[in-house]
C-alpha atoms as a PDB file:
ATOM      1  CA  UNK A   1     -62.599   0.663 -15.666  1.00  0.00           C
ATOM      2  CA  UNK A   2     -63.238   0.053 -11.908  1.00  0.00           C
ATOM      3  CA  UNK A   3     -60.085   0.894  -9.803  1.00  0.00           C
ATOM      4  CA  UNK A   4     -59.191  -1.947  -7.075  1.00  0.00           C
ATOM      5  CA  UNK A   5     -60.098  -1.489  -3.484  1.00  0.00           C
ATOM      6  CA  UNK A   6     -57.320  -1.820  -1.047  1.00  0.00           C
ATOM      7  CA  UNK A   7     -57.680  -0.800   2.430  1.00  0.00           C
ATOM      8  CA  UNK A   8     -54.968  -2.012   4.766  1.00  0.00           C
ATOM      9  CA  UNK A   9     -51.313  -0.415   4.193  1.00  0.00           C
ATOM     10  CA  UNK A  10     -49.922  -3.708   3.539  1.00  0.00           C
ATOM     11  CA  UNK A  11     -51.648  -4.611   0.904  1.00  0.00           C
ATOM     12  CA  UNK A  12     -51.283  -1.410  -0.322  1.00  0.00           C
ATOM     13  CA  UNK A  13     -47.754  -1.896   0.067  1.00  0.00           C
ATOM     14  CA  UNK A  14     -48.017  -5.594  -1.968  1.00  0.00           C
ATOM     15  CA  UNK A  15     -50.222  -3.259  -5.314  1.00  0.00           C
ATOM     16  CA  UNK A  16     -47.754  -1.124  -5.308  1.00  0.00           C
ATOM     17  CA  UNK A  17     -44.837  -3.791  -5.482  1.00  0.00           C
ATOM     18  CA  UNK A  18     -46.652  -4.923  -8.397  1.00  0.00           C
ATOM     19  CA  UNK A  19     -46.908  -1.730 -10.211  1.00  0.00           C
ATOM     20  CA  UNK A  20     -42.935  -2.659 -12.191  1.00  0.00           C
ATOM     21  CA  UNK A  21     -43.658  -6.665 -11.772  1.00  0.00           C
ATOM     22  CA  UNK A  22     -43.166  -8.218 -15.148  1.00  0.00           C
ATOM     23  CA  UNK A  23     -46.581 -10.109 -15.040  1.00  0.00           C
ATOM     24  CA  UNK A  24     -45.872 -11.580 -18.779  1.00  0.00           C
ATOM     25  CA  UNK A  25     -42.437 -12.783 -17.729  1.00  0.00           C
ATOM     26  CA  UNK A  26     -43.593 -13.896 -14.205  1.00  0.00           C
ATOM     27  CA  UNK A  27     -46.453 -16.356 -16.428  1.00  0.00           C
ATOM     28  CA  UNK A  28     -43.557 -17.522 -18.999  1.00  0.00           C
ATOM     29  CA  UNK A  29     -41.010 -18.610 -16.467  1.00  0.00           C
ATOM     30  CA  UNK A  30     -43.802 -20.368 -14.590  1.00  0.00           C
ATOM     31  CA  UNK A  31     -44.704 -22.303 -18.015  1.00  0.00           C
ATOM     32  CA  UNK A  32     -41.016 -23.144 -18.277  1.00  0.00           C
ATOM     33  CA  UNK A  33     -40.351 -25.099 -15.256  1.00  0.00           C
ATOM     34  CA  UNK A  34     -43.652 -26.455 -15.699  1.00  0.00           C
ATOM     35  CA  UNK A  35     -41.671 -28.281 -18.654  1.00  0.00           C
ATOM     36  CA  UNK A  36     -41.949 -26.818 -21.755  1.00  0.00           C
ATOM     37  CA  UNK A  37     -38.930 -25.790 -23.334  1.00  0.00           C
ATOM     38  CA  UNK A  38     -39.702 -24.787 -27.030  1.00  0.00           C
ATOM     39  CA  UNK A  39     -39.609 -21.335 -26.987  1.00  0.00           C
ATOM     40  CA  UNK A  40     -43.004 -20.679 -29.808  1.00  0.00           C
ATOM     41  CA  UNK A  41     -44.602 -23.496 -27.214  1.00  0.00           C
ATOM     42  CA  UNK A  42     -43.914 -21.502 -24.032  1.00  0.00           C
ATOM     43  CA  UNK A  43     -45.287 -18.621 -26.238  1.00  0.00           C
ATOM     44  CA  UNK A  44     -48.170 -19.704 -26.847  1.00  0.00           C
ATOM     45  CA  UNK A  45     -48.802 -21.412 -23.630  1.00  0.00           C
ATOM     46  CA  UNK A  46     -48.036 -18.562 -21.970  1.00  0.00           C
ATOM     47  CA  UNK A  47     -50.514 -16.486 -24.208  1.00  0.00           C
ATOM     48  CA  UNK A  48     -53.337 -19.097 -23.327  1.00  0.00           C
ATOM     49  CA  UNK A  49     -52.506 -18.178 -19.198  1.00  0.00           C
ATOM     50  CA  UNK A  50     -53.297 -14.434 -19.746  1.00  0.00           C
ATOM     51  CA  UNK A  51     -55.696 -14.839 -21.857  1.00  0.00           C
ATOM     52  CA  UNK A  52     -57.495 -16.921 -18.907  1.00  0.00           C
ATOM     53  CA  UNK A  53     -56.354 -14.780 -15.998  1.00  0.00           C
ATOM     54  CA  UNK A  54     -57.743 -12.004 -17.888  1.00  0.00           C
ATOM     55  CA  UNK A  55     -61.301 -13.211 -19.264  1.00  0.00           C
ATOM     56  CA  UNK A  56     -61.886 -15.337 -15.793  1.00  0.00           C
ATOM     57  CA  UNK A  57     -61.885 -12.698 -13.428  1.00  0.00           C
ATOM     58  CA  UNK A  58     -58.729 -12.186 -11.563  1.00  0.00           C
ATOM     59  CA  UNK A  59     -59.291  -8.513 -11.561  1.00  0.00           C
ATOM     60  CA  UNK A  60     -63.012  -8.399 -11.778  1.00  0.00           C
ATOM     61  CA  UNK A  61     -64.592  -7.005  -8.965  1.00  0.00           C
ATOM     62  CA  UNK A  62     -61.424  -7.224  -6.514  1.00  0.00           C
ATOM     63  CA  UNK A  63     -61.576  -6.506  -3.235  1.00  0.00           C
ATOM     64  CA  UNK A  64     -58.432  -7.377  -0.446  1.00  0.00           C
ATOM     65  CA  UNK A  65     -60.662  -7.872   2.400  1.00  0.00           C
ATOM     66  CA  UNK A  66     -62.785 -10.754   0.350  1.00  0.00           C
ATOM     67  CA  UNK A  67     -59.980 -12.143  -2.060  1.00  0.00           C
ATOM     68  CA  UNK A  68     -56.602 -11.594   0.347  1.00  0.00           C
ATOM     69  CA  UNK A  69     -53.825  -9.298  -1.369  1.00  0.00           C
ATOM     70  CA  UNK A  70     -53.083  -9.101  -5.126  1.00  0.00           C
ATOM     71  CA  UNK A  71     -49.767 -10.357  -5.357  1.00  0.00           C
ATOM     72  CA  UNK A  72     -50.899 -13.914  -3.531  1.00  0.00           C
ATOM     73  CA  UNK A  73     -53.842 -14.038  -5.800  1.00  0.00           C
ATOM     74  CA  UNK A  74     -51.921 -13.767  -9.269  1.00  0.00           C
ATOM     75  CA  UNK A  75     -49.378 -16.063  -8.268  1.00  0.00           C
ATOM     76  CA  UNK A  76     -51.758 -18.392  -7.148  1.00  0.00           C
ATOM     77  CA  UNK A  77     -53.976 -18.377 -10.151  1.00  0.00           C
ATOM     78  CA  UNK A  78     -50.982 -18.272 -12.056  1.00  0.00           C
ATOM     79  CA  UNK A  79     -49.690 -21.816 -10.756  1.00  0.00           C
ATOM     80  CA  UNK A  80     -53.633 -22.982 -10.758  1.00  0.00           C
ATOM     81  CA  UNK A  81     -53.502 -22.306 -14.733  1.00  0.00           C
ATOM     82  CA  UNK A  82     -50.205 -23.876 -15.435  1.00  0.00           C
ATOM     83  CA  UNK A  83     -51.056 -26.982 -13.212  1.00  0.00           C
ATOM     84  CA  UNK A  84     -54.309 -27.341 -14.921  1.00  0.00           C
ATOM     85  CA  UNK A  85     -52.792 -26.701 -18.332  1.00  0.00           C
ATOM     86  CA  UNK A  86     -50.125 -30.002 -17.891  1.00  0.00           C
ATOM     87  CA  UNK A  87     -52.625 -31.706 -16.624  1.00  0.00           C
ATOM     88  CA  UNK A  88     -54.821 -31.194 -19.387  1.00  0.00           C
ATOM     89  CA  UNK A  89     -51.844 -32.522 -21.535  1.00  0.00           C
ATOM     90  CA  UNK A  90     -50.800 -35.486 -19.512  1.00  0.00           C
ATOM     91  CA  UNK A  91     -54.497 -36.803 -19.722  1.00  0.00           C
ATOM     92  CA  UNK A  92     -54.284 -35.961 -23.675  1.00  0.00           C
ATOM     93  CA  UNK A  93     -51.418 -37.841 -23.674  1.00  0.00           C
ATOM     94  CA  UNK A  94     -52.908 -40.935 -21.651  1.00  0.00           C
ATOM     95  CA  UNK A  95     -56.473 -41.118 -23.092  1.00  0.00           C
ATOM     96  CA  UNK A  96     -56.143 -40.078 -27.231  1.00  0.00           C
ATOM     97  CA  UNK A  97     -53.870 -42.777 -29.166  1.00  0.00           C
ATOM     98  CA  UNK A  98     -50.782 -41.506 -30.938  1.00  0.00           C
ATOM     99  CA  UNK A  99     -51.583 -41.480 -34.490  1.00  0.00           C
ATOM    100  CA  UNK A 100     -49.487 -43.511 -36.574  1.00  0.00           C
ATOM    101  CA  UNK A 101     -46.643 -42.540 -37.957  1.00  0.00           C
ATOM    102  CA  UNK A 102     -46.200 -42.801 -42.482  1.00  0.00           C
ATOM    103  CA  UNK A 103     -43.338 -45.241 -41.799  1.00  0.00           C
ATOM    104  CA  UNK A 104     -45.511 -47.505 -40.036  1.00  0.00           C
ATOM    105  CA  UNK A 105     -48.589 -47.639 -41.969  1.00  0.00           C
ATOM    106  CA  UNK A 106     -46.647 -48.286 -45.248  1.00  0.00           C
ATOM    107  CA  UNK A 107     -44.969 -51.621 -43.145  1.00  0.00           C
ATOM    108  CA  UNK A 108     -48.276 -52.772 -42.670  1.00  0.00           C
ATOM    109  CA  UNK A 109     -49.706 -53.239 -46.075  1.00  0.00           C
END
């Protein structure tokens, strides 16, 4: 595992801030006032963020100097991957019909 490279004492200071930040809780309350409010939803929404922080290179190959300090960086992805994730919903929503409910179909015939 490649350790991170920080140079300048302030962003030294900002990683080591970060060593007791609740990353996981940081990501959920970010999900909920994003407007999700079921708790297995926020869950799993939550999972999805950290699984794409993790597997798209947040930490890969940091360096400060190139990528500004850590703390920025996470929250920044982290409100990139919620906005993208309601987003992805509210186009879901707009573009793929409902389907239809049993109560309707069995009006219809």
């Amino acid at each position: 595992m490649q350790k991170l490279s920080v140079s300048s004492p302030e962003h030294r200071a900002a990683v080591e801030r970060m060593r007791g930040f609740n990353w996981v809780g940081y990501i959920a309350s970010s999900v909920r006032n994003a407007g999700y409010r079921d708790q297995r939803e926020v869950q799993e929404r939550t999972h999805d963020v950290v699984v794409k922080l993790i597997t798209g290179g947040l930490f890969t190959n940091y360096d400060e100097r190139q990528h500004g300090p850590l703390d920025l960086r996470y929250k920044r992805a982290v409100a990139n991957a919620v906005k993208n994730m309601v987003e992805k919903d509210r186009n879901r929503r707009r573009f793929i019909p409902p389907f239809p409910s049993a109560r309707s179909s069995s009006r219809a015939t």
